[in-house]
PDB file of N, CA and C in Angstrom:
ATOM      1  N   UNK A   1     159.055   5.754 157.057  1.00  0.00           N
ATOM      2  CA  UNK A   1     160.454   5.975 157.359  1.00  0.00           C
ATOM      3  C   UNK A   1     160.674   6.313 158.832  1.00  0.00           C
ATOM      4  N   UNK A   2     159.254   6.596 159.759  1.00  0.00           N
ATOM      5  CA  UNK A   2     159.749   6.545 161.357  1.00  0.00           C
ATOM      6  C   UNK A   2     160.088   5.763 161.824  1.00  0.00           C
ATOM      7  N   UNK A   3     159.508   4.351 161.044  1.00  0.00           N
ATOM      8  CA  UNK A   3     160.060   3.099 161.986  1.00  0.00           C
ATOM      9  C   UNK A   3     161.383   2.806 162.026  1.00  0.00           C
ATOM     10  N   UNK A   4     162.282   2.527 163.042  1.00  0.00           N
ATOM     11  CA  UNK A   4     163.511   2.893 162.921  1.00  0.00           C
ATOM     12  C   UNK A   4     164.302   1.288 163.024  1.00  0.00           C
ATOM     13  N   UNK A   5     162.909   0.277 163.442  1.00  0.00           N
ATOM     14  CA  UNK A   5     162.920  -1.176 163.558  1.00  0.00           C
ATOM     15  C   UNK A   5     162.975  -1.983 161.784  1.00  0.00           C
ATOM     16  N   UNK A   6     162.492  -0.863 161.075  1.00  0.00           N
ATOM     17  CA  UNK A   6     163.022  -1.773 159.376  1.00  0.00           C
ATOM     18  C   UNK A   6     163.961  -1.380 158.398  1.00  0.00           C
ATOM     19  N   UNK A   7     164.736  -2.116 157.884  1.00  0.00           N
ATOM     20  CA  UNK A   7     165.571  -1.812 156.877  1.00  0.00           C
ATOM     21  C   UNK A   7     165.649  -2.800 156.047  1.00  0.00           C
ATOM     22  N   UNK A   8     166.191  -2.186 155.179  1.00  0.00           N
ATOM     23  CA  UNK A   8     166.450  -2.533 153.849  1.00  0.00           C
ATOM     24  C   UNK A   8     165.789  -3.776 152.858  1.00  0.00           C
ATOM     25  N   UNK A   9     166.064  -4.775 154.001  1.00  0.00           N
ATOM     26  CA  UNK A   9     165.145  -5.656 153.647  1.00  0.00           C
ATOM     27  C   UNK A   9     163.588  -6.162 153.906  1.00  0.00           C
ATOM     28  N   UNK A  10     163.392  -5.240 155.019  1.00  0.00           N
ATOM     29  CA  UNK A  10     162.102  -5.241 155.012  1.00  0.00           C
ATOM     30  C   UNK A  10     161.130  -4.762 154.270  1.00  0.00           C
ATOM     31  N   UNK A  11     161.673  -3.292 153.805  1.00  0.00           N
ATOM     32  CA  UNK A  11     161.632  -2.225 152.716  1.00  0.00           C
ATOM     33  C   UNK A  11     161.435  -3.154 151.371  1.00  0.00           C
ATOM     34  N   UNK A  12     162.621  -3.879 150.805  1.00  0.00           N
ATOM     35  CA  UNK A  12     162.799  -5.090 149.499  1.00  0.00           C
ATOM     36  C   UNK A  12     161.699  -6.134 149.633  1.00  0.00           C
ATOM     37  N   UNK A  13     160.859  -6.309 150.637  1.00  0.00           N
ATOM     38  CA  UNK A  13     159.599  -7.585 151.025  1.00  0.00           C
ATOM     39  C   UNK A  13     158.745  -6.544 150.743  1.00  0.00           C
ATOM     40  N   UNK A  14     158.397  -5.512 151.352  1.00  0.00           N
ATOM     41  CA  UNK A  14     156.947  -4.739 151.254  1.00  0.00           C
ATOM     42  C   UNK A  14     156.806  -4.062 150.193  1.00  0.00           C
ATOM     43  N   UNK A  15     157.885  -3.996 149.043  1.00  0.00           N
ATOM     44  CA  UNK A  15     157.919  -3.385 147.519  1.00  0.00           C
ATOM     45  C   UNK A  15     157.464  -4.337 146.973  1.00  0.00           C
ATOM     46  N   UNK A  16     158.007  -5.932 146.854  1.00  0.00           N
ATOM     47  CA  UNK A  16     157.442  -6.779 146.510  1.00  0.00           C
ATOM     48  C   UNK A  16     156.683  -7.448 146.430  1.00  0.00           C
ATOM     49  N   UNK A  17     156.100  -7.365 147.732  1.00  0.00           N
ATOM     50  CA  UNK A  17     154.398  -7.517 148.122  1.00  0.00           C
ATOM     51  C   UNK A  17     153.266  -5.938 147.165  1.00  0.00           C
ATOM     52  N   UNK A  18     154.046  -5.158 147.205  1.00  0.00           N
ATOM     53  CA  UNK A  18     153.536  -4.365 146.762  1.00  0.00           C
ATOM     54  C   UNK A  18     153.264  -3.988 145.427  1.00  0.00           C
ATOM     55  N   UNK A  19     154.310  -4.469 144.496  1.00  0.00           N
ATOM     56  CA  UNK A  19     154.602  -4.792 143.171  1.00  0.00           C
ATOM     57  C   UNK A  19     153.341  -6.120 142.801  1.00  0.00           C
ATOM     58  N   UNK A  20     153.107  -7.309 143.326  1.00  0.00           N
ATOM     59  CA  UNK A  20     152.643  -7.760 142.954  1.00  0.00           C
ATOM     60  C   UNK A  20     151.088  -7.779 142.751  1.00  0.00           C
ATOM     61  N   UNK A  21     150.773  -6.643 144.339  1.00  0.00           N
ATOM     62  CA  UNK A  21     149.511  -6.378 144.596  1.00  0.00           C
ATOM     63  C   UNK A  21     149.087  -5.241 143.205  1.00  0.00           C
ATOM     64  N   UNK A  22     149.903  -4.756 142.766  1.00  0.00           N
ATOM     65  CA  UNK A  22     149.916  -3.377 141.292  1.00  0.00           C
ATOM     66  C   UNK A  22     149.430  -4.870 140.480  1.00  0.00           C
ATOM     67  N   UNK A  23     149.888  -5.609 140.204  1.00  0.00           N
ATOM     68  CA  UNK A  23     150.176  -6.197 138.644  1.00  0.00           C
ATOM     69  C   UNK A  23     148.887  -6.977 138.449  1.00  0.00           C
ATOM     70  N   UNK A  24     148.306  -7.704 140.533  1.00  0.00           N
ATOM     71  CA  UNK A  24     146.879  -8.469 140.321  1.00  0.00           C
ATOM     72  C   UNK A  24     145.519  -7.123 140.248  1.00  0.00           C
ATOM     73  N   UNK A  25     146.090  -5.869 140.190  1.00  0.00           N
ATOM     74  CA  UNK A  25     144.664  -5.152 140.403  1.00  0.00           C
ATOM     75  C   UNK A  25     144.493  -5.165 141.981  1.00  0.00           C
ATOM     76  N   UNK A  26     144.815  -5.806 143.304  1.00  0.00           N
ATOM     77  CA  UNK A  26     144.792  -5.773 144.826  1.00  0.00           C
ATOM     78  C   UNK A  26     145.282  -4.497 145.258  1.00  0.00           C
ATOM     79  N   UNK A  27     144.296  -4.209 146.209  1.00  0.00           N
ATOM     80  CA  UNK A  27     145.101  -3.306 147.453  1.00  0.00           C
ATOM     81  C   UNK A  27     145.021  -4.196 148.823  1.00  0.00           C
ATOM     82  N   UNK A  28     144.112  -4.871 148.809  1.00  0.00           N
ATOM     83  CA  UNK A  28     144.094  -5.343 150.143  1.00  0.00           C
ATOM     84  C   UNK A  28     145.028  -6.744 150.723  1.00  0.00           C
ATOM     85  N   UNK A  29     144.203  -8.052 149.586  1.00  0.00           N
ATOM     86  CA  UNK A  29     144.569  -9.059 149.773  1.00  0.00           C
ATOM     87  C   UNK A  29     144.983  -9.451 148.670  1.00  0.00           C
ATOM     88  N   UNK A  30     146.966  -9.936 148.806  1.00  0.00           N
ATOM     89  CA  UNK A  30     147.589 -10.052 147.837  1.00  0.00           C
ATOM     90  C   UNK A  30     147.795 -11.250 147.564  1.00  0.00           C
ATOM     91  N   UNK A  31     147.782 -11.933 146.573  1.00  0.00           N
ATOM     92  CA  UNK A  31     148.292 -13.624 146.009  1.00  0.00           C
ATOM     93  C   UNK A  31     149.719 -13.323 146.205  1.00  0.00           C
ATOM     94  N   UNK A  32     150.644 -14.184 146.783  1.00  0.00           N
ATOM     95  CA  UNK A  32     151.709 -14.538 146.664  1.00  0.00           C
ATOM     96  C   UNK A  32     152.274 -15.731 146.631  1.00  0.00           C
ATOM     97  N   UNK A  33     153.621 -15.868 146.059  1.00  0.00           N
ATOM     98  CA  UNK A  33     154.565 -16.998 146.094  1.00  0.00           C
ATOM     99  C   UNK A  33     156.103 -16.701 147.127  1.00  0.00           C
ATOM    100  N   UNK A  34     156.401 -17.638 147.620  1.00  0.00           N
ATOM    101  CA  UNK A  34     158.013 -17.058 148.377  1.00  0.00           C
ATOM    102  C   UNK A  34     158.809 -16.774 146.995  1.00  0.00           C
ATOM    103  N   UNK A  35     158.761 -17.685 146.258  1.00  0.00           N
ATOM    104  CA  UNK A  35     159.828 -17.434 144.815  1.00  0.00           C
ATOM    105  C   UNK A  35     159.250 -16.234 144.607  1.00  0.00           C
ATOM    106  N   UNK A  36     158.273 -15.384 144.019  1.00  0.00           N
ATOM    107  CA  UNK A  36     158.481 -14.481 143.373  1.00  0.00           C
ATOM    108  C   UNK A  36     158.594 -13.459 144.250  1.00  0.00           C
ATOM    109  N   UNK A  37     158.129 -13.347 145.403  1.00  0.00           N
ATOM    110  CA  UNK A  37     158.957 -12.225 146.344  1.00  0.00           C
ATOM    111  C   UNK A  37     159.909 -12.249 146.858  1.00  0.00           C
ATOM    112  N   UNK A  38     161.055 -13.442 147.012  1.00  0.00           N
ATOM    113  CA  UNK A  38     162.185 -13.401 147.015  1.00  0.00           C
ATOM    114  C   UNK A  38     162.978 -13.336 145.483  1.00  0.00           C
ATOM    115  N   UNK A  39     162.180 -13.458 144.510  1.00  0.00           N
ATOM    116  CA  UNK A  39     163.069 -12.769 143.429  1.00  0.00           C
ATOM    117  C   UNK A  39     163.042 -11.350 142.671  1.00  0.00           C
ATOM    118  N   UNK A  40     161.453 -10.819 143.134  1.00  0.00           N
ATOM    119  CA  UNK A  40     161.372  -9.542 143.217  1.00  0.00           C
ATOM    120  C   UNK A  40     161.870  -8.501 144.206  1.00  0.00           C
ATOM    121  N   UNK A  41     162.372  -9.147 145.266  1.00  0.00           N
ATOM    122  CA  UNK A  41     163.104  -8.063 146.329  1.00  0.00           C
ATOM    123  C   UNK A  41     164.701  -8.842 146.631  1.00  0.00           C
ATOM    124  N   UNK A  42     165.014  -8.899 145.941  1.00  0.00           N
ATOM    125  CA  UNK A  42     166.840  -9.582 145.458  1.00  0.00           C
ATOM    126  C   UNK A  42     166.943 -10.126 146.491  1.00  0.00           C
ATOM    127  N   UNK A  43     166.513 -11.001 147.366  1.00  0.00           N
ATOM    128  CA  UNK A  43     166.856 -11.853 148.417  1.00  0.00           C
ATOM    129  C   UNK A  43     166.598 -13.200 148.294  1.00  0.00           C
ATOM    130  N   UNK A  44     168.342 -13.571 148.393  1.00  0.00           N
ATOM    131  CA  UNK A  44     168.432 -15.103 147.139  1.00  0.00           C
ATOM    132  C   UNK A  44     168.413 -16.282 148.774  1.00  0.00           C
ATOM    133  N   UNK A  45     168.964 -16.163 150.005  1.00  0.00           N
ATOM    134  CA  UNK A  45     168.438 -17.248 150.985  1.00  0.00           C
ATOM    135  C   UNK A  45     167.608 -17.000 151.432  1.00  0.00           C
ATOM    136  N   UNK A  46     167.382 -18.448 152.016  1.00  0.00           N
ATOM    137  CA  UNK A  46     166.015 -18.604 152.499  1.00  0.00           C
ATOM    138  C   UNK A  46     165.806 -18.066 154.109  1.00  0.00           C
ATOM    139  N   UNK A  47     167.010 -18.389 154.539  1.00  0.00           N
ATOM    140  CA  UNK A  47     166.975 -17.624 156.137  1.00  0.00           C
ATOM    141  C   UNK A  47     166.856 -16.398 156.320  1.00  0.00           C
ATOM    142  N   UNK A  48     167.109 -15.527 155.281  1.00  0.00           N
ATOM    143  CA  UNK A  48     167.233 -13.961 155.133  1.00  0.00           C
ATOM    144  C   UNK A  48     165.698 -13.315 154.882  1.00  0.00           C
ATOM    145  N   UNK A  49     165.003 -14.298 153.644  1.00  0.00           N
ATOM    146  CA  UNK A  49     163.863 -13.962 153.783  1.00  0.00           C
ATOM    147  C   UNK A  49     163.023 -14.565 154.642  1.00  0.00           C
ATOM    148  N   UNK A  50     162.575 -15.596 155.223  1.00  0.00           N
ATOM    149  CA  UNK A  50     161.976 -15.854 155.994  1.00  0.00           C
ATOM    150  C   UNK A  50     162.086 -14.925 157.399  1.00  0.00           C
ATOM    151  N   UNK A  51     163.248 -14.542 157.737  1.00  0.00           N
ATOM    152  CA  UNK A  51     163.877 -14.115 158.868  1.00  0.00           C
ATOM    153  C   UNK A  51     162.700 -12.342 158.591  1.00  0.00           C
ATOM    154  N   UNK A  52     163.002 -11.808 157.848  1.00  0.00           N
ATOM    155  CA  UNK A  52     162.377 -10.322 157.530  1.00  0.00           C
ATOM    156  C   UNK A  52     160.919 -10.899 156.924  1.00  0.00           C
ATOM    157  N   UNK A  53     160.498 -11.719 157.170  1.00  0.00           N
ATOM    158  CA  UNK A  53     159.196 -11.446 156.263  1.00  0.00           C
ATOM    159  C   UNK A  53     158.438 -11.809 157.231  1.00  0.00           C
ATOM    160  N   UNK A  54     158.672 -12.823 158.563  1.00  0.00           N
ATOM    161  CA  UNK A  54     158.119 -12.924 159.787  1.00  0.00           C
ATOM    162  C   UNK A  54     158.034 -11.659 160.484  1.00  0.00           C
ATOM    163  N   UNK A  55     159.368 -10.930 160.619  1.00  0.00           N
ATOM    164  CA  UNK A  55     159.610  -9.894 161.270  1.00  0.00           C
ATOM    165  C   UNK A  55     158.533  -8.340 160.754  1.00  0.00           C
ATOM    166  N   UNK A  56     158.131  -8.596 159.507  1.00  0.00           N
ATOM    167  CA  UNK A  56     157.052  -7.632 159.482  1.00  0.00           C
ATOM    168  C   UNK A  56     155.877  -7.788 159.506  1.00  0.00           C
ATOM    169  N   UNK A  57     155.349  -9.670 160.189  1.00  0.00           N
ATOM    170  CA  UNK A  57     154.331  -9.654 160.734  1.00  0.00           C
ATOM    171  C   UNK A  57     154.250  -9.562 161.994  1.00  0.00           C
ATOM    172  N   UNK A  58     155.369  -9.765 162.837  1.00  0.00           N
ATOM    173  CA  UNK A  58     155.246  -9.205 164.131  1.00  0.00           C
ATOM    174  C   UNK A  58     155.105  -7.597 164.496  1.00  0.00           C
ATOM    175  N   UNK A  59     155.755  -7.290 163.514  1.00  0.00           N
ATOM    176  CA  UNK A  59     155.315  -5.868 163.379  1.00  0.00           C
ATOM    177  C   UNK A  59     154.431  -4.969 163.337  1.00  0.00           C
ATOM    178  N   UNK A  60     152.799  -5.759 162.890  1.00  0.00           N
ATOM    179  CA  UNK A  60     151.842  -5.814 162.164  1.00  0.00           C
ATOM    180  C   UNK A  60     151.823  -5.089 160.635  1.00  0.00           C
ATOM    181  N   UNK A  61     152.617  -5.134 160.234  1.00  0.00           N
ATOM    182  CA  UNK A  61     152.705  -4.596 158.425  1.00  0.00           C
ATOM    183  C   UNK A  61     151.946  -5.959 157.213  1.00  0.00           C
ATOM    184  N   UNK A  62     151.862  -6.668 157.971  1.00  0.00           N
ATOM    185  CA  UNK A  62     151.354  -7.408 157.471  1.00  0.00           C
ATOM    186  C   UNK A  62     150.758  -8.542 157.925  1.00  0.00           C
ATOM    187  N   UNK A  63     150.173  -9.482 157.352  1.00  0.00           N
ATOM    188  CA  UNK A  63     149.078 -10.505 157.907  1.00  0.00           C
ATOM    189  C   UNK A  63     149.188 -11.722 156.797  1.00  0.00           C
ATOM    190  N   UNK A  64     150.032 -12.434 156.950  1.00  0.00           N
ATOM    191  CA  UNK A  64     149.961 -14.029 156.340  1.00  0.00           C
ATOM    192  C   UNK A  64     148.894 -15.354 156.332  1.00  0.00           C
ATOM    193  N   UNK A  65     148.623 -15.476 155.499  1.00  0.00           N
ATOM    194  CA  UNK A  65     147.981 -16.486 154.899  1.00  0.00           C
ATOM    195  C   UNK A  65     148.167 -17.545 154.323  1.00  0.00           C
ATOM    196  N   UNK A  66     148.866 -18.953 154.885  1.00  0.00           N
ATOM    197  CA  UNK A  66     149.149 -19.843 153.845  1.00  0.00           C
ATOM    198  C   UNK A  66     148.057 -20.515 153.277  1.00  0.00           C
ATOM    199  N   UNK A  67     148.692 -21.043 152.194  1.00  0.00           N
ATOM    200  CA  UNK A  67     147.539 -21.787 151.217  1.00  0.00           C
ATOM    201  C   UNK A  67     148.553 -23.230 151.643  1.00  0.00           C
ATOM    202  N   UNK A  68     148.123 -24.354 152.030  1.00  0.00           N
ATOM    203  CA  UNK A  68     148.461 -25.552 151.972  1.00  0.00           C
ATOM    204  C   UNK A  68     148.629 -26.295 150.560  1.00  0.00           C
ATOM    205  N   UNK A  69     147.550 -25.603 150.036  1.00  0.00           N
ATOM    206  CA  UNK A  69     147.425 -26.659 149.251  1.00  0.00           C
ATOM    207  C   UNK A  69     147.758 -26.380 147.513  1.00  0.00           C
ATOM    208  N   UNK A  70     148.455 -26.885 146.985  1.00  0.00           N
ATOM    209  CA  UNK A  70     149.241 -27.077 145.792  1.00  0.00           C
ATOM    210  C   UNK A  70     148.459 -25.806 144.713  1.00  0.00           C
ATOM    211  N   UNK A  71     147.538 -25.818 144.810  1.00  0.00           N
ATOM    212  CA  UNK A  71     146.414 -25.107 143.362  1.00  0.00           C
ATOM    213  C   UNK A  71     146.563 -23.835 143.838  1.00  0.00           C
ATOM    214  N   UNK A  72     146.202 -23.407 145.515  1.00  0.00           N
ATOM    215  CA  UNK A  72     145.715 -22.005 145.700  1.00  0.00           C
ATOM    216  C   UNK A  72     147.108 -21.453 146.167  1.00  0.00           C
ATOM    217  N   UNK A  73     147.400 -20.256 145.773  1.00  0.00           N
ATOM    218  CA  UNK A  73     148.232 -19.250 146.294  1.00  0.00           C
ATOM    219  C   UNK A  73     148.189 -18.616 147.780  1.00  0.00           C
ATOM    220  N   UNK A  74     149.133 -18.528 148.574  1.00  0.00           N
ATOM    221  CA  UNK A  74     148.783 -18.176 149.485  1.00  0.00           C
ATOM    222  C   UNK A  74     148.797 -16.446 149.872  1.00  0.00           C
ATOM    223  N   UNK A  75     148.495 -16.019 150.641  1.00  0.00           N
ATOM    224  CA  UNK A  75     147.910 -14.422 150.744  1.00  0.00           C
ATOM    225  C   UNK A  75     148.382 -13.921 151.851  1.00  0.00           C
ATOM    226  N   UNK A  76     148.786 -12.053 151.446  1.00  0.00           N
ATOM    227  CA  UNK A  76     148.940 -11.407 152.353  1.00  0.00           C
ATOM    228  C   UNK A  76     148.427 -10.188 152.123  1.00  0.00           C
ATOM    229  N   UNK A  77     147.604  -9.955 153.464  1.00  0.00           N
ATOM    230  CA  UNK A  77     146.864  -8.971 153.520  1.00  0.00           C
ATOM    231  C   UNK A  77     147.765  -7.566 154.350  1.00  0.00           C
ATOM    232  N   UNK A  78     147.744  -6.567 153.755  1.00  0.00           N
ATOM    233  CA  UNK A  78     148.479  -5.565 154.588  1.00  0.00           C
ATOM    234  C   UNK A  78     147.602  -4.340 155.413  1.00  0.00           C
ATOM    235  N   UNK A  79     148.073  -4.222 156.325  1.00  0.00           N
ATOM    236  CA  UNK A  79     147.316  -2.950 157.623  1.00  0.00           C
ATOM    237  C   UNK A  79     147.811  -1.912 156.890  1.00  0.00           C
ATOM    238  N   UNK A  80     146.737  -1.145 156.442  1.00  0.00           N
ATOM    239  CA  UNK A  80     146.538  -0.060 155.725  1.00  0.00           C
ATOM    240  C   UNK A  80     147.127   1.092 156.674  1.00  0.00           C
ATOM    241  N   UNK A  81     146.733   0.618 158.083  1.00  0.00           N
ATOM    242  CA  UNK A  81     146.646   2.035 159.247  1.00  0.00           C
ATOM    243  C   UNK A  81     148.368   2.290 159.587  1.00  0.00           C
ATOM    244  N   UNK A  82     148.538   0.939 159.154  1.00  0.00           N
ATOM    245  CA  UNK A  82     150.348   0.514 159.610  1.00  0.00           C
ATOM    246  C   UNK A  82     151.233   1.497 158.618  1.00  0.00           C
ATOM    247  N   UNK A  83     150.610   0.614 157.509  1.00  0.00           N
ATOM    248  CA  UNK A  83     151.788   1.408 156.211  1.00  0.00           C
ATOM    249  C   UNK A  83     151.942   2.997 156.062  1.00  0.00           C
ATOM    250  N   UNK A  84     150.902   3.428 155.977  1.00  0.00           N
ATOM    251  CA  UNK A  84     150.012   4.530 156.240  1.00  0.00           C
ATOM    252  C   UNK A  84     151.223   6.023 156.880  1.00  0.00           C
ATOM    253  N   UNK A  85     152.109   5.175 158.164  1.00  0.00           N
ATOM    254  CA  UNK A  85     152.739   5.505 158.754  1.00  0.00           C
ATOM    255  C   UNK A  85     154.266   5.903 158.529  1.00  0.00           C
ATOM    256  N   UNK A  86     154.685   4.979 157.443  1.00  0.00           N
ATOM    257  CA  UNK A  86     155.484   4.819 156.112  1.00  0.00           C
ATOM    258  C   UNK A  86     155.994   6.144 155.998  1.00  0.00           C
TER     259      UNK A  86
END
Protein backbone atom coordinates (compact mmCIF):
# COMPACT_ATOMS: atom_id res chain seq x y z
CA UNK A 1 0.00 0.00 0.00
CA UNK A 2 3.25 2.48 -0.20
CA UNK A 3 3.24 2.36 -3.71
CA UNK A 4 1.32 5.29 -4.48
CA UNK A 5 1.94 4.42 -8.50
CA UNK A 6 -1.00 1.40 -8.23
CA UNK A 7 -4.56 1.33 -8.03
CA UNK A 8 -7.30 -0.39 -8.20
CA UNK A 9 -6.67 -2.11 -11.05
CA UNK A 10 -3.49 -3.09 -10.60
CA UNK A 11 -4.51 -4.35 -7.14
CA UNK A 12 -7.72 -6.49 -9.39
CA UNK A 13 -4.49 -8.11 -11.78
CA UNK A 14 -2.21 -9.09 -8.77
CA UNK A 15 -5.36 -10.77 -6.79
CA UNK A 16 -5.90 -12.57 -9.83
CA UNK A 17 -2.62 -13.64 -10.55
CA UNK A 18 -2.71 -14.46 -7.11
CA UNK A 19 -5.95 -16.39 -6.89
CA UNK A 20 -4.84 -18.52 -9.52
CA UNK A 21 -1.34 -19.15 -8.18
CA UNK A 22 -3.69 -20.54 -4.62
CA UNK A 23 -5.84 -22.87 -6.84
CA UNK A 24 -2.43 -24.40 -9.04
CA UNK A 25 -0.54 -25.08 -5.59
CA UNK A 26 2.32 -22.01 -7.12
CA UNK A 27 4.01 -19.38 -5.30
CA UNK A 28 6.45 -18.61 -7.73
CA UNK A 29 5.62 -19.40 -11.32
CA UNK A 30 2.03 -18.97 -12.21
CA UNK A 31 0.06 -20.60 -15.38
CA UNK A 32 -2.07 -18.05 -16.78
CA UNK A 33 -4.70 -17.10 -19.36
CA UNK A 34 -5.70 -13.19 -20.27
CA UNK A 35 -9.46 -14.58 -20.10
CA UNK A 36 -9.26 -15.83 -16.78
CA UNK A 37 -7.46 -12.90 -15.25
CA UNK A 38 -9.45 -10.53 -16.89
CA UNK A 39 -12.49 -12.33 -15.62
CA UNK A 40 -11.19 -12.89 -12.26
CA UNK A 41 -10.26 -9.20 -11.65
CA UNK A 42 -13.69 -7.65 -13.36
CA UNK A 43 -11.84 -6.06 -16.18
CA UNK A 44 -14.07 -6.64 -19.25
CA UNK A 45 -11.60 -4.40 -22.13
CA UNK A 46 -8.88 -5.26 -23.50
CA UNK A 47 -7.07 -1.82 -23.40
CA UNK A 48 -7.71 -1.53 -19.66
CA UNK A 49 -6.15 -4.74 -19.01
CA UNK A 50 -3.39 -4.87 -21.11
CA UNK A 51 -2.73 -1.17 -20.22
CA UNK A 52 -2.30 -2.27 -16.09
CA UNK A 53 -0.89 -5.55 -16.57
CA UNK A 54 2.19 -4.11 -18.62
CA UNK A 55 2.28 -1.38 -16.15
CA UNK A 56 3.09 -3.85 -13.30
CA UNK A 57 5.81 -5.24 -15.23
CA UNK A 58 7.47 -2.12 -15.59
CA UNK A 59 7.11 -1.85 -12.20
CA UNK A 60 8.85 -5.03 -11.52
CA UNK A 61 5.76 -6.82 -9.66
CA UNK A 62 5.94 -9.03 -12.05
CA UNK A 63 7.71 -10.95 -14.90
CA UNK A 64 5.79 -12.26 -18.10
CA UNK A 65 6.12 -15.16 -19.97
CA UNK A 66 4.34 -15.88 -23.15
CA UNK A 67 3.63 -19.26 -24.32
CA UNK A 68 3.23 -18.95 -28.23
CA UNK A 69 2.08 -21.82 -28.63
CA UNK A 70 -1.61 -23.15 -28.52
CA UNK A 71 -1.06 -26.32 -25.80
CA UNK A 72 1.23 -24.43 -23.19
CA UNK A 73 -0.05 -21.70 -20.91
CA UNK A 74 1.77 -18.84 -20.58
CA UNK A 75 3.49 -17.68 -17.10
CA UNK A 76 4.00 -15.17 -14.61
CA UNK A 77 6.47 -15.19 -12.26
CA UNK A 78 6.21 -12.58 -9.34
CA UNK A 79 9.28 -10.62 -7.30
CA UNK A 80 8.75 -11.84 -4.02
CA UNK A 81 11.18 -8.80 -2.72
CA UNK A 82 8.61 -6.41 -4.68
CA UNK A 83 5.31 -7.65 -3.26
CA UNK A 84 6.83 -8.11 -0.04
CA UNK A 85 6.58 -4.29 0.09
CA UNK A 86 2.74 -4.47 -0.33
Amino acid sequence: MEDQQLNVWHLAILNAILTLGYRQGERQRIKVSRRKLMLLSHISTLPTYHKYFKQLQDLGYIKYMPSYHPGYRSEVELYQERLSQL
